[in-house]
Protein backbone atom coordinates (compact mmCIF):
# COMPACT_ATOMS: atom_id res chain seq x y z
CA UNK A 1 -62.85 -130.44 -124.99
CA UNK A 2 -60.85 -133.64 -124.71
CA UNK A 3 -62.38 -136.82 -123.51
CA UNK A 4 -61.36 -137.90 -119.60
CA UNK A 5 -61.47 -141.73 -119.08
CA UNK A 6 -64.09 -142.81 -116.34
CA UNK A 7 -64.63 -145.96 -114.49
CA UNK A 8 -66.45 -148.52 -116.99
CA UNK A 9 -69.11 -149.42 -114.96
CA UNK A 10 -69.88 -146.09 -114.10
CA UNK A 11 -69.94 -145.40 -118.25
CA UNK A 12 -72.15 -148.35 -118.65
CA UNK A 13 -74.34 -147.24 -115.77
CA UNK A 14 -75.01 -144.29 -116.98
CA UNK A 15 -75.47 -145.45 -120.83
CA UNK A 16 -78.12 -147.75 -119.43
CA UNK A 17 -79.32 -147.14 -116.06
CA UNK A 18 -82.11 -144.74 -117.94
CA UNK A 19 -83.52 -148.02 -119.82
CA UNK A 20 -83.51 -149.92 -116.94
CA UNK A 21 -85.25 -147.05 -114.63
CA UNK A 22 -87.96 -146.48 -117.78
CA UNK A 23 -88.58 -151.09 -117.94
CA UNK A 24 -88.82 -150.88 -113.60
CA UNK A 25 -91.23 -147.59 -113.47
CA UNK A 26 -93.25 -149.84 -116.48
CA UNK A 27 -93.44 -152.71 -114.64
CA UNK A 28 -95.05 -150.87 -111.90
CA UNK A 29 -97.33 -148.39 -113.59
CA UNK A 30 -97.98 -149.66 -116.50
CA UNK A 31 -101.74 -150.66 -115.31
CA UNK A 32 -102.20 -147.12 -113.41
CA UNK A 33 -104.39 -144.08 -115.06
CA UNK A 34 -103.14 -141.06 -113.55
CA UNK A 35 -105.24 -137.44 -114.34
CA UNK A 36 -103.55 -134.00 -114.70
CA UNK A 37 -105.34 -131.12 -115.86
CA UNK A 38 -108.38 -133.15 -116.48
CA UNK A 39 -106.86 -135.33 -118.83
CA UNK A 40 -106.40 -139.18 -118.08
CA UNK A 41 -102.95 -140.55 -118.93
CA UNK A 42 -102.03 -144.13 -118.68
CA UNK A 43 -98.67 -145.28 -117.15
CA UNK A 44 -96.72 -145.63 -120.29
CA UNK A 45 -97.39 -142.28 -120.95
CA UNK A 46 -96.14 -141.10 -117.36
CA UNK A 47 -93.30 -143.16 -117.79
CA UNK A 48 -92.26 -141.51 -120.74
CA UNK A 49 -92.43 -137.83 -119.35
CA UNK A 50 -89.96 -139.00 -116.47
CA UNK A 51 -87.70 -140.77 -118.86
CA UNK A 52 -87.10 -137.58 -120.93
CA UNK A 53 -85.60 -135.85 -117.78
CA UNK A 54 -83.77 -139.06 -116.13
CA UNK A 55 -81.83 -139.85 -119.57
CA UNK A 56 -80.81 -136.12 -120.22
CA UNK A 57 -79.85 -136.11 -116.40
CA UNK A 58 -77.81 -139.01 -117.41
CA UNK A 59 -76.26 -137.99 -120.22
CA UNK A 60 -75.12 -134.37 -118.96
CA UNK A 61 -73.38 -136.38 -115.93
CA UNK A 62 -71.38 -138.32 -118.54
CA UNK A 63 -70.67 -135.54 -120.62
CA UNK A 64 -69.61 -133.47 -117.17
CA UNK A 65 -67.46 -136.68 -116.23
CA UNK A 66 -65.71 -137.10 -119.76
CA UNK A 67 -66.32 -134.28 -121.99
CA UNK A 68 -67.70 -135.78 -124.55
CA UNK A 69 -70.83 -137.14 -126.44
CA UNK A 70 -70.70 -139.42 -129.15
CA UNK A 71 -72.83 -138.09 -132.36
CA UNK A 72 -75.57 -140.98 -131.68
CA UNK A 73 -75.47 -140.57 -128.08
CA UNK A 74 -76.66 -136.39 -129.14
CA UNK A 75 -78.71 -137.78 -132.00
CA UNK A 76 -80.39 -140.58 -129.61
CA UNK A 77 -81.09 -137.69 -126.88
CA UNK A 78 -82.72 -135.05 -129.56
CA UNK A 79 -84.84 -137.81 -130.57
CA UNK A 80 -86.04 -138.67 -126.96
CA UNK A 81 -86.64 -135.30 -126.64
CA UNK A 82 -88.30 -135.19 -130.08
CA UNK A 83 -90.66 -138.11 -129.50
CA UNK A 84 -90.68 -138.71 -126.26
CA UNK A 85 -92.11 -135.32 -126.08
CA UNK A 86 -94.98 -135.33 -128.69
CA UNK A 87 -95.91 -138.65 -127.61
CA UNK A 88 -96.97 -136.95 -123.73
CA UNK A 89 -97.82 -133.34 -125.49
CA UNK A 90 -100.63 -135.65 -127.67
CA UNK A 91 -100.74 -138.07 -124.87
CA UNK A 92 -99.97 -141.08 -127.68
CA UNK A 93 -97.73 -143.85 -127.07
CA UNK A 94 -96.65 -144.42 -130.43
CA UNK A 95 -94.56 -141.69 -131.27
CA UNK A 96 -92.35 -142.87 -128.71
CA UNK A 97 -92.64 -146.69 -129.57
CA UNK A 98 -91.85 -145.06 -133.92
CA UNK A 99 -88.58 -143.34 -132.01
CA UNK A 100 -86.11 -146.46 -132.43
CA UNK A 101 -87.46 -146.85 -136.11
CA UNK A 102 -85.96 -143.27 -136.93
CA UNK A 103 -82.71 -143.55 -134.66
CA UNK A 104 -81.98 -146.93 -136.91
CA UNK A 105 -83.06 -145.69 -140.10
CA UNK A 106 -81.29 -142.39 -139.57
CA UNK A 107 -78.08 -144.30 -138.62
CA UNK A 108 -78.71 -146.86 -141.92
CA UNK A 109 -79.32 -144.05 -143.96
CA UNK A 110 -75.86 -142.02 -142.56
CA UNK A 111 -73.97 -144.83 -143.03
CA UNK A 112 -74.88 -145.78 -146.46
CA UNK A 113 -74.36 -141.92 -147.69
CA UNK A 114 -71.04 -142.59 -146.36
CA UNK A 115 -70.56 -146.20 -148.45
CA UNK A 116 -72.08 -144.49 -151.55
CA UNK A 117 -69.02 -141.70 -151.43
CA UNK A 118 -66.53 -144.57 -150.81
CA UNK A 119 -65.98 -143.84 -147.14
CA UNK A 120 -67.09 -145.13 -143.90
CA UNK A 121 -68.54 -142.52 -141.61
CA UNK A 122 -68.44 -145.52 -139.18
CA UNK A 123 -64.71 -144.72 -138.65
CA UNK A 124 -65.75 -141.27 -138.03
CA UNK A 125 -68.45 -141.86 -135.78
CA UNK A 126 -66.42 -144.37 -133.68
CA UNK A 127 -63.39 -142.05 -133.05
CA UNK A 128 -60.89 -144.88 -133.68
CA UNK A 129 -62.09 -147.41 -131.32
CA UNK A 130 -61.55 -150.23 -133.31
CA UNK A 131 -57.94 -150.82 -135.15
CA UNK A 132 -59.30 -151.52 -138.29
CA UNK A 133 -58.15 -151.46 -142.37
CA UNK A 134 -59.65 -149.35 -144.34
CA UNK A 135 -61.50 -152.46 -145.65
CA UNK A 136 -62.50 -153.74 -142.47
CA UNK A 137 -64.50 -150.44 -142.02
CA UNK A 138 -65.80 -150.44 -144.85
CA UNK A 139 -67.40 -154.36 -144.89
CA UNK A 140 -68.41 -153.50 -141.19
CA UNK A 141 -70.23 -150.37 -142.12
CA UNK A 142 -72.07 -152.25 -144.84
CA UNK A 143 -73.17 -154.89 -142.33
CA UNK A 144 -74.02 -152.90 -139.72
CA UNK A 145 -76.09 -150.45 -142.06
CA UNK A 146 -77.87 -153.62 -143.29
CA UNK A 147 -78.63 -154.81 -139.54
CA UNK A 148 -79.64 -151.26 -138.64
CA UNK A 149 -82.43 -150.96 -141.74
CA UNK A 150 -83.72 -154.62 -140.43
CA UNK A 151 -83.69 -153.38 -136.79
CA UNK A 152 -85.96 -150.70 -138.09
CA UNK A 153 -88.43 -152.65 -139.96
CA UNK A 154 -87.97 -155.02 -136.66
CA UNK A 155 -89.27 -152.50 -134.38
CA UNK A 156 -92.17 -151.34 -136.68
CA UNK A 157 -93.43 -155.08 -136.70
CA UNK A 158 -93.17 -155.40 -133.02
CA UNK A 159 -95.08 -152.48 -131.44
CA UNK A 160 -97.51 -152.63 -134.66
CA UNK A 161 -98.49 -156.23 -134.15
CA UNK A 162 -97.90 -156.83 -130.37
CA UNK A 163 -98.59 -155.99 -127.09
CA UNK A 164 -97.08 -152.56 -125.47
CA UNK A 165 -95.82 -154.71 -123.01
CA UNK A 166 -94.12 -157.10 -125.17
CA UNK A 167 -92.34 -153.91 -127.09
CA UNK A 168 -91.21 -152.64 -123.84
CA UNK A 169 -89.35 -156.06 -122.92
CA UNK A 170 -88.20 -155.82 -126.79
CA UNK A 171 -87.22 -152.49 -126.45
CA UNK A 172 -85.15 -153.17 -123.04
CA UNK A 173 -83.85 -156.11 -123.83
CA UNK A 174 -84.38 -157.52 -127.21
CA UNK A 175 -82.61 -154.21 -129.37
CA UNK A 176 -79.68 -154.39 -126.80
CA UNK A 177 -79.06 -157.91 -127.19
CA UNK A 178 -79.10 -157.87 -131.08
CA UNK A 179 -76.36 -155.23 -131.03
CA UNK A 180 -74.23 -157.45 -128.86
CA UNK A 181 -74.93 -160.43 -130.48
CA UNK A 182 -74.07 -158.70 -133.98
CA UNK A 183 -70.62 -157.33 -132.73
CA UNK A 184 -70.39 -160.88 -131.31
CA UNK A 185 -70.55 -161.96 -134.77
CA UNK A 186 -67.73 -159.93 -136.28
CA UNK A 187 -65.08 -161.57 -134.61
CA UNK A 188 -64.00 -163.16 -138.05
CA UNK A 189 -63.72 -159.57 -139.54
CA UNK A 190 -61.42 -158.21 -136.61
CA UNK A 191 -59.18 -160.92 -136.96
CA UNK A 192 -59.25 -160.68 -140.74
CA UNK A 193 -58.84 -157.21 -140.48
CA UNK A 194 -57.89 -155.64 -137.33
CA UNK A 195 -54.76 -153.59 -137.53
CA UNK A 196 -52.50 -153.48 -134.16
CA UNK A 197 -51.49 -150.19 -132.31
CA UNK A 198 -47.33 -150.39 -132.32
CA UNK A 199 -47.11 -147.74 -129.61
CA UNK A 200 -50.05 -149.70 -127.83
């Protein structure tokens, strides 16, 4: 099925209004214990079980909209569903918190199978979004593979050795604003690099 162009905002809101719903439904029952079936869970464990629903309710809008899924947007929802879901089913908060340690290591680990062949899988992945050379794509997907394995050993640090509520602000906002902020950072390489559409 081809992809149908939406409005951005409408794109971006549903790529993110799920994070956003999951840090505001924190916020306010994060301090709650709520008991089903006789068994006491706390609010980050609620939270979790309505976030599983909301983001695949999300995500089959966009794909209605457009058509299309990206391969990490369908990795990034099996592994909500994955973790997300053994994290309520053992009523444990840290299978969720170990789920953006596996998304980045998974991607890391993709991308460098793809570097060790010669190839960037980044190319692939990104359906030509960015006019690049072939060594453009390649330096970015060594970069980015690099900044995905640190993002990884990032998150393990931060829910091992702080407060749930200070990896739920660094989950929100902290992972989100390194990605930008590395992209941010490549502007050298696209210049260096970038190739220009001539029917564009």
């Amino acid at each position: 099925m081809s992809e149908h162009k939406i409005n951005p905002l409408v794109k971006t809101g549903l790529e993110l209004g799920p994070i956003i719903a999951f840090f505001a439904a924190y916020l306010m029952l994060k301090d709650r214990v709520f008991t089903f079936g006789g068994t006491e869970y706390d609010g980050f464990i609620v939270v979790t079980a309505g976030f599983i629903p909301v983001f695949l309710l999300a995500m089959g809008i966009l794909w209605w909209l457009t058509g299309h899924l990206s391969r990490m947007q369908v990795v990034t929802a099996v592994l909500i569903i994955v973790f997300g879901g053994m994290s309520v089913w053992f009523n444990d908060p840290r299978f969720f918190k170990m789920k953006p340690t596996i998304i980045y290591l998974i991607f890391a680990g993709v991308l460098g199978a793809g570097l060790l062949r010669g190839q960037s899988w980044l190319q692939y992945v990104m359906d030509g979004m960015m006019p690049l050379t072939h060594e453009g794509w390649m330096i970015l997907t060594r970069r980015l593979a690099a900044f995905f394995f640190g993002l990884a050993i990032l998150n393990e640090l931060v829910w091992r050795l702080t407060s749930e509520e200070t990896w739920v602000y660094f989950k929100t906002f902290g992972l989100t604003a390194a990605i930008f902020v590395f992209f941010m950072a490549q502007g050298r390489l696209f210049r260096e690099h970038g190739t220009q559409d001539e029917d564009a």
